[in-house]
Protein backbone atom coordinates (compact mmCIF):
# COMPACT_ATOMS: atom_id res chain seq x y z
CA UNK A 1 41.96 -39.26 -27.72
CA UNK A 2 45.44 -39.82 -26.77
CA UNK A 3 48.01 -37.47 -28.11
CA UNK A 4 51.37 -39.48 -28.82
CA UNK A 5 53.58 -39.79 -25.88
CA UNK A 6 51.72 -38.35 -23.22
CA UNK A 7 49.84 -41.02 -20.57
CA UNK A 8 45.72 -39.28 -19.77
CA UNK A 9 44.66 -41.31 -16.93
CA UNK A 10 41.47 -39.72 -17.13
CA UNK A 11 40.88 -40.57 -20.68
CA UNK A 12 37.92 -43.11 -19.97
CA UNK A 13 36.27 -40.47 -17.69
CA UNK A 14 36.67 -37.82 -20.61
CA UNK A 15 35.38 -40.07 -23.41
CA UNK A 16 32.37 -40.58 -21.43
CA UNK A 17 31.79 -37.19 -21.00
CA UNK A 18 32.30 -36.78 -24.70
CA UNK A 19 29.88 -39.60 -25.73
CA UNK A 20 27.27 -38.01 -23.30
CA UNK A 21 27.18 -34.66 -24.89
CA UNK A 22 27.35 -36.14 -28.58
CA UNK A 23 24.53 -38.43 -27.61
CA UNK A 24 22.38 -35.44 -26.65
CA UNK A 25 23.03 -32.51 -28.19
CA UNK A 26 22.65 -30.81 -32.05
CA UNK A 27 25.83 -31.56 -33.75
CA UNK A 28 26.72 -27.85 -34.23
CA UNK A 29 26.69 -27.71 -30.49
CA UNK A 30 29.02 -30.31 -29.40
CA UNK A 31 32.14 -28.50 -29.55
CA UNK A 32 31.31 -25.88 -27.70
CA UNK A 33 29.80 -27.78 -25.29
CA UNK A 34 32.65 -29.99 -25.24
CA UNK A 35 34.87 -27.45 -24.87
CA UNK A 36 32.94 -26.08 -21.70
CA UNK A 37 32.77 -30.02 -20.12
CA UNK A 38 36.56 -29.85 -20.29
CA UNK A 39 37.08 -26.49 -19.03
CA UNK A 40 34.97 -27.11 -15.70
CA UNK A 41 36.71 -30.87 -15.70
CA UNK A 42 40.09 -29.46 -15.80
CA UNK A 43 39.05 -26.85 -12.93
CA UNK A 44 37.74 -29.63 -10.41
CA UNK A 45 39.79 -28.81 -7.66
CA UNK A 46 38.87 -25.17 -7.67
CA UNK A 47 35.37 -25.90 -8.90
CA UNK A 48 34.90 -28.25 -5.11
CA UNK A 49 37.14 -25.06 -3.37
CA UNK A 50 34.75 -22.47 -4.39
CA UNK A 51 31.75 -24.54 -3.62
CA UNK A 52 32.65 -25.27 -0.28
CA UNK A 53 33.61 -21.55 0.65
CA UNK A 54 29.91 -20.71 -0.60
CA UNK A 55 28.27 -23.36 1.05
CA UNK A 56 30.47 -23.23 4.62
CA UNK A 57 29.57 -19.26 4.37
CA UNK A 58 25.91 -19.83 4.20
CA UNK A 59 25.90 -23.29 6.60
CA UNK A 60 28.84 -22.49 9.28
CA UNK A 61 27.72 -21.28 13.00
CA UNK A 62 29.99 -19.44 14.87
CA UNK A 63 29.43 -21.65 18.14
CA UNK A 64 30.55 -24.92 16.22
CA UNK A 65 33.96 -26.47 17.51
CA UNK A 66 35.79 -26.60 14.35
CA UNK A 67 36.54 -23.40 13.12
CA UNK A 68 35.36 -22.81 9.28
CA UNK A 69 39.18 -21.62 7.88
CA UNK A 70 40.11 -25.13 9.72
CA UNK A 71 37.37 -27.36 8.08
CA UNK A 72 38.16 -25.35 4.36
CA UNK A 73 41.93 -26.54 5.26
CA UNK A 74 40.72 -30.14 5.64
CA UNK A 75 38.09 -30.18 2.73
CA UNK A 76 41.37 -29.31 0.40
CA UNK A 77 43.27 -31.36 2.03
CA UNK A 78 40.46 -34.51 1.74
CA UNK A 79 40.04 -33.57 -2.30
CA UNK A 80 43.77 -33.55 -2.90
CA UNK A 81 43.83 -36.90 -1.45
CA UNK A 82 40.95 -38.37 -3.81
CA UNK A 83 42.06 -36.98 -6.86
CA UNK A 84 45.40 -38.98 -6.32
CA UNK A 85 44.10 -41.75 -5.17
CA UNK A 86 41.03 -41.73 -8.05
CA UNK A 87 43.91 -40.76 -10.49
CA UNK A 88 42.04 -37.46 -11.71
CA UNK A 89 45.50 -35.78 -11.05
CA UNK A 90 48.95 -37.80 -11.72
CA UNK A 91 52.16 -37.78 -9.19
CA UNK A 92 53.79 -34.99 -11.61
CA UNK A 93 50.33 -32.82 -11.78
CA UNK A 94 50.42 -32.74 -8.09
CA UNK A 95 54.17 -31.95 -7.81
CA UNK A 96 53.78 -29.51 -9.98
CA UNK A 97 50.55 -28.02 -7.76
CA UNK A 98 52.87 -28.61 -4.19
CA UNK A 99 55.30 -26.11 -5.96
CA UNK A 100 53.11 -23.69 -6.52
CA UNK A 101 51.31 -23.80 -3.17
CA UNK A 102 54.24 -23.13 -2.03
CA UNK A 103 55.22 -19.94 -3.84
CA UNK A 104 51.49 -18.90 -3.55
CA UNK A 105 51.63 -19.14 0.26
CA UNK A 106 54.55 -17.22 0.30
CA UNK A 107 53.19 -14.39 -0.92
CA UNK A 108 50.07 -14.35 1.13
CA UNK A 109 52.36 -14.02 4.05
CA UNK A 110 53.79 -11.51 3.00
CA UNK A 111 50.88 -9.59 1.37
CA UNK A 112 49.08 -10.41 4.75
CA UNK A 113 51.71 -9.12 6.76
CA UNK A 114 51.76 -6.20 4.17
CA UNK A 115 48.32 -5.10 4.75
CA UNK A 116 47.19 -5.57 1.40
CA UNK A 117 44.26 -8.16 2.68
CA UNK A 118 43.08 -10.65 5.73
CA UNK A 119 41.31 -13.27 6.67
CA UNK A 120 39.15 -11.91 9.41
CA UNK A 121 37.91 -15.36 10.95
CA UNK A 122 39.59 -17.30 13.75
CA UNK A 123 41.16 -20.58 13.21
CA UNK A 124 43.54 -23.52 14.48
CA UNK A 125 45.67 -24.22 11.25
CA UNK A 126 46.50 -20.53 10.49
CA UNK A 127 50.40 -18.89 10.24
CA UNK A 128 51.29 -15.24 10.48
CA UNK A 129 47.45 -14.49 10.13
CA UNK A 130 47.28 -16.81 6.82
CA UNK A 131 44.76 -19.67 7.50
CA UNK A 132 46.49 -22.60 5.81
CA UNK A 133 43.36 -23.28 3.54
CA UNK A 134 44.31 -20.25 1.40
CA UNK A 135 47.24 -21.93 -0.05
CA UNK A 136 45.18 -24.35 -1.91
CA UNK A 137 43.45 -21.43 -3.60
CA UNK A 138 46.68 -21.28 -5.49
CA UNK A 139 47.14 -25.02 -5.74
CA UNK A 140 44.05 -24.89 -7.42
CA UNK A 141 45.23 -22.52 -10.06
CA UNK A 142 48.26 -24.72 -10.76
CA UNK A 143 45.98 -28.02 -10.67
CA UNK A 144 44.11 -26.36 -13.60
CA UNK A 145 46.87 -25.13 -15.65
CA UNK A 146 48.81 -28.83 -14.93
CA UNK A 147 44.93 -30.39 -15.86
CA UNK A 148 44.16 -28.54 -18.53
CA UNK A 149 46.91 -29.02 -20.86
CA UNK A 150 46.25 -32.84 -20.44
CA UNK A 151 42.66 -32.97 -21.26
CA UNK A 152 42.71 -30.35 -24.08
CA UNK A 153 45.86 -32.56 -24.99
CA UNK A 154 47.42 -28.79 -25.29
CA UNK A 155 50.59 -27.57 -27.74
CA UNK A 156 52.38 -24.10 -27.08
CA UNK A 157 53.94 -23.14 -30.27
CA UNK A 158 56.22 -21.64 -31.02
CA UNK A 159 57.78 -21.23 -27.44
CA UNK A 160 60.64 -18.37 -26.78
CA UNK A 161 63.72 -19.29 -25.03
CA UNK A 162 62.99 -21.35 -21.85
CA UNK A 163 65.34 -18.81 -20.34
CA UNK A 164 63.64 -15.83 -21.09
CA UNK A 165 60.44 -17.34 -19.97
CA UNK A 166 61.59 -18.23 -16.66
CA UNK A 167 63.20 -15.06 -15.93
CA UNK A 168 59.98 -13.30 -17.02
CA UNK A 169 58.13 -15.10 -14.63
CA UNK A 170 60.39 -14.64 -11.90
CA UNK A 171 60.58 -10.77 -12.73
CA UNK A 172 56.62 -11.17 -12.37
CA UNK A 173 56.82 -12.89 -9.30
CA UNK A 174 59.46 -10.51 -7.62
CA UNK A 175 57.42 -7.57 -8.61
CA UNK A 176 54.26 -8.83 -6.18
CA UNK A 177 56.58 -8.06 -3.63
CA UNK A 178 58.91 -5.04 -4.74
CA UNK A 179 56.17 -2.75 -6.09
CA UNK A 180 56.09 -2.45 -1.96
CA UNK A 181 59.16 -0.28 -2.05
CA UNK A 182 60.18 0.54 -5.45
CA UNK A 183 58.02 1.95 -8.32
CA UNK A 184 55.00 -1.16 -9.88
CA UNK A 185 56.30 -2.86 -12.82
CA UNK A 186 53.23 -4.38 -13.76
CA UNK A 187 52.34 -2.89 -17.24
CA UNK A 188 55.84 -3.03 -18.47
CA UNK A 189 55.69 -6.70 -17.28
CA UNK A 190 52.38 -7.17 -19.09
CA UNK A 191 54.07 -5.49 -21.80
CA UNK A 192 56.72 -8.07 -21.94
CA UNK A 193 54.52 -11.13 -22.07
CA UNK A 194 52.78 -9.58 -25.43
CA UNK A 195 56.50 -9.23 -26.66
CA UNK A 196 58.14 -12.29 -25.89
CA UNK A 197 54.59 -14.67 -26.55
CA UNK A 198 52.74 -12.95 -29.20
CA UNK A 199 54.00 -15.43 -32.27
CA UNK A 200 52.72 -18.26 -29.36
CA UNK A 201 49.77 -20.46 -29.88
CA UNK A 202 47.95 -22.56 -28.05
CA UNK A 203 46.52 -25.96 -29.90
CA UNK A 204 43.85 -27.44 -28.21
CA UNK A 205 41.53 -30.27 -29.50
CA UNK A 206 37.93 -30.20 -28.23
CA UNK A 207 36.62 -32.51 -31.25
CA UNK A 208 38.44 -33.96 -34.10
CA UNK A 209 40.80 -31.41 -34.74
CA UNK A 210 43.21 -29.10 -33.38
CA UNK A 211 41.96 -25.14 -33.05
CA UNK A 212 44.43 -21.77 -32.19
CA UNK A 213 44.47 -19.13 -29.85
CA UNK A 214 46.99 -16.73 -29.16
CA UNK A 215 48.68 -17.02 -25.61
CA UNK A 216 48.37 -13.76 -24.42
CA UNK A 217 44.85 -13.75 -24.99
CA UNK A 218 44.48 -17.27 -23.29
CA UNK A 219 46.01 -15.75 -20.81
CA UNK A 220 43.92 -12.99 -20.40
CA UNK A 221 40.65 -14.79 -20.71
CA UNK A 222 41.86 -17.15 -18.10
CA UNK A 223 42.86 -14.33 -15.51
CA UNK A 224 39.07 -12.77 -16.26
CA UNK A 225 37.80 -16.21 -14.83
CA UNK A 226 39.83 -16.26 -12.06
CA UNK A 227 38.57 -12.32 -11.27
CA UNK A 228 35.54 -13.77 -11.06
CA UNK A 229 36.24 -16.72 -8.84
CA UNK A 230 38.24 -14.34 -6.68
CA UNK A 231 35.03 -12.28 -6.18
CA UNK A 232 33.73 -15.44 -4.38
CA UNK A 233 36.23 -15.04 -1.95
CA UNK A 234 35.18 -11.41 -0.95
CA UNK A 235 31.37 -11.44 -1.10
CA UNK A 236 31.45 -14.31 1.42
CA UNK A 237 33.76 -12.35 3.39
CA UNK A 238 36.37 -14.97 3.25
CA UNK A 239 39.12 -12.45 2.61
CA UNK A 240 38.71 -8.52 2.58
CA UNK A 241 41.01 -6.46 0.33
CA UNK A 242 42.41 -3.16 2.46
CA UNK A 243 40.09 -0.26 1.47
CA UNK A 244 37.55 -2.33 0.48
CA UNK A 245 34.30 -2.60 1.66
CA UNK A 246 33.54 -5.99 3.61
CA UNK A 247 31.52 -7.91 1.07
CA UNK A 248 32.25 -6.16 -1.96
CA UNK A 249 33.28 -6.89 -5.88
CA UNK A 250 36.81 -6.28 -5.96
CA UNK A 251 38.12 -3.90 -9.00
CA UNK A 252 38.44 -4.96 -12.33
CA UNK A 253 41.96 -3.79 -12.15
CA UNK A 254 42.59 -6.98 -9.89
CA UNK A 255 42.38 -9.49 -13.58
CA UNK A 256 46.26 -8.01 -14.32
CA UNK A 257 47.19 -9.23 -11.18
CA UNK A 258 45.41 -12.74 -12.27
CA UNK A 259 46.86 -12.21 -15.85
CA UNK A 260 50.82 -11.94 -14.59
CA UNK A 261 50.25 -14.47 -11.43
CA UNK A 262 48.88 -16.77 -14.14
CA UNK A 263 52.22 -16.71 -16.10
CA UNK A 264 54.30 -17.30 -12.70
CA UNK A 265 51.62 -20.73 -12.45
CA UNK A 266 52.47 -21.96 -16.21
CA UNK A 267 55.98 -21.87 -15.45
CA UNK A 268 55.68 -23.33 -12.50
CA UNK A 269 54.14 -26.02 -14.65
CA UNK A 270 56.93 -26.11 -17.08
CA UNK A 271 59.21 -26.53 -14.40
CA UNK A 272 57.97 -30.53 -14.37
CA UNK A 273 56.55 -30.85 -17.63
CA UNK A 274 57.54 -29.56 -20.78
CA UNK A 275 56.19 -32.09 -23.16
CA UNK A 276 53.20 -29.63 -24.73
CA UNK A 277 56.15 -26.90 -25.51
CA UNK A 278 57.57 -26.85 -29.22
CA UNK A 279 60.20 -24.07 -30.25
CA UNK A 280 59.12 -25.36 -33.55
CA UNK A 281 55.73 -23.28 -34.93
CA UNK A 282 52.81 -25.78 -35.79
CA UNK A 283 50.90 -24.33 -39.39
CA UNK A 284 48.59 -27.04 -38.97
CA UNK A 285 48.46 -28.14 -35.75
CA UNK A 286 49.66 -31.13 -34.00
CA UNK A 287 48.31 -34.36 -35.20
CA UNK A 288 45.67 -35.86 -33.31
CA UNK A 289 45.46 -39.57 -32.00
């Protein structure tokens, strides 16, 4: 389905994938199983990221010439490539994921440099102690977010001011690195995104019609995900959180910083594309096409 004025270059991929799981499953199943085909579709990139830190983990030898933060670095660098060139991500998706590399890779300077974590492993491409691979972690947040809206063919209504948004998410984003010095913001913060997004909806389509859920509660299922995922990451000893044992589940107090980092990632996303926001609430839903 294409919603009206938005290009899905993926659409023939994603109707496949639709007429596959209507072909063999019970009709009262296909929406949820739809809706789980386009979840782990929209999270490719960190789907391939995740599988290769497992695999390299289990596989990698000390001995071998290429160092295993290097060959993560080049793995990312190889699917970033193919999803362009295969046209699973567009030229403004992948702006949108360069942005927030950036701002992710950023921080892991500074929260390496901080002590908060590190990446205990050697390696060629690697700055200020952060191998470069690391940053794709976060490009793979923002590929989601950018993906996911597409393929769900997603509506956020009604949105607050765009101002107020931004300067929530850059209050967010400062507060990663000020709760250093000066007294943690984050539950006021958290606080704020109920306030300013709690009349918000997100419209998705999974079948053939639109279904609701609040935003802060998107958000906060999302960030649970991502806790997960993250725990990847530390029982392969990739990266070891200070205090923490090596090879240990990091706390579930970790999913709030997932649930405001997320927010910093969507409006990254808005930053390029703002088609799926209405200030305008939706009753009904959009129409689908």
């Amino acid at each position: 389905m294409i919603l009206a004025g938005r290009i899905r270059p993926t659409a023939g991929q994603e109707r496949a994938l639709g007429d596959w799981a209507r072909a063999r499953l019970p009709t009262g199943l296909v929406e949820f199983a739809m809706f789980v085909l386009k979840q782990g579709w929209a999270a490719l990139f960190g789907g391939l990221m995740l599988a290769a830190i497992i695999l390299s983990r289990f596989l990698w030898q000390p001995e071998w010439p290429v160092a295993r933060y290097d060959a993560l670095f080049v793995f990312a660098l190889a699917v970033q490539a193919l999803m362009l060139a295969l046209r699973l991500e567009t030229w403004a998706e992948a702006r949108v994921i360069l942005l927030f590399h950036l701002t992710g890779t950023a921080m892991e300077w500074f929260k390496v440099g901080a002590g908060s974590w590190a990446y205990p492993e050697p390696a060629l491409f690697k700055i200020m102690s952060v191998p470069l691979f690391s940053g794709f972690m976060y490009a793979s947040v923002g590929s989601y977010i950018a993906r996911v809206i597409r393929i769900f063919g997603m509506r956020f209504a009604p949105w607050p001011p765009q101002a107020a948004a931004l300067g929530l998410a850059v209050a967010i984003y400062v507060n990663f690195f000020a709760h250093h010095y000066l007294p943690d913001m984050r539950l006021a913060l958290m606080a704020a995104t109920v306030l300013l997004f709690w009349r918000t909806q997100v419209w998705f389509v999974t079948g053939q019609r639109y279904r609701a859920m609040p935003m802060p509660l998107a958000g906060l299922l999302s960030a649970l995900a991502l806790w997960v995922a993250e725990n990847v990451g530390t029982l392969t000893g990739t990266w070891i959180y200070a205090g923490h044992l090596p090879r240990a589940f990091t706390t579930p107090a970790k999913i709030g910083s997932w649930y405001l980092l997320l927010w910093v990632a969507f409006m990254t996303v808005t930053l390029v594309e703002r088609s799926a926001l209405s200030r305008a609430a939706l009753p009904h839903g959009p129409e689908v096409r």
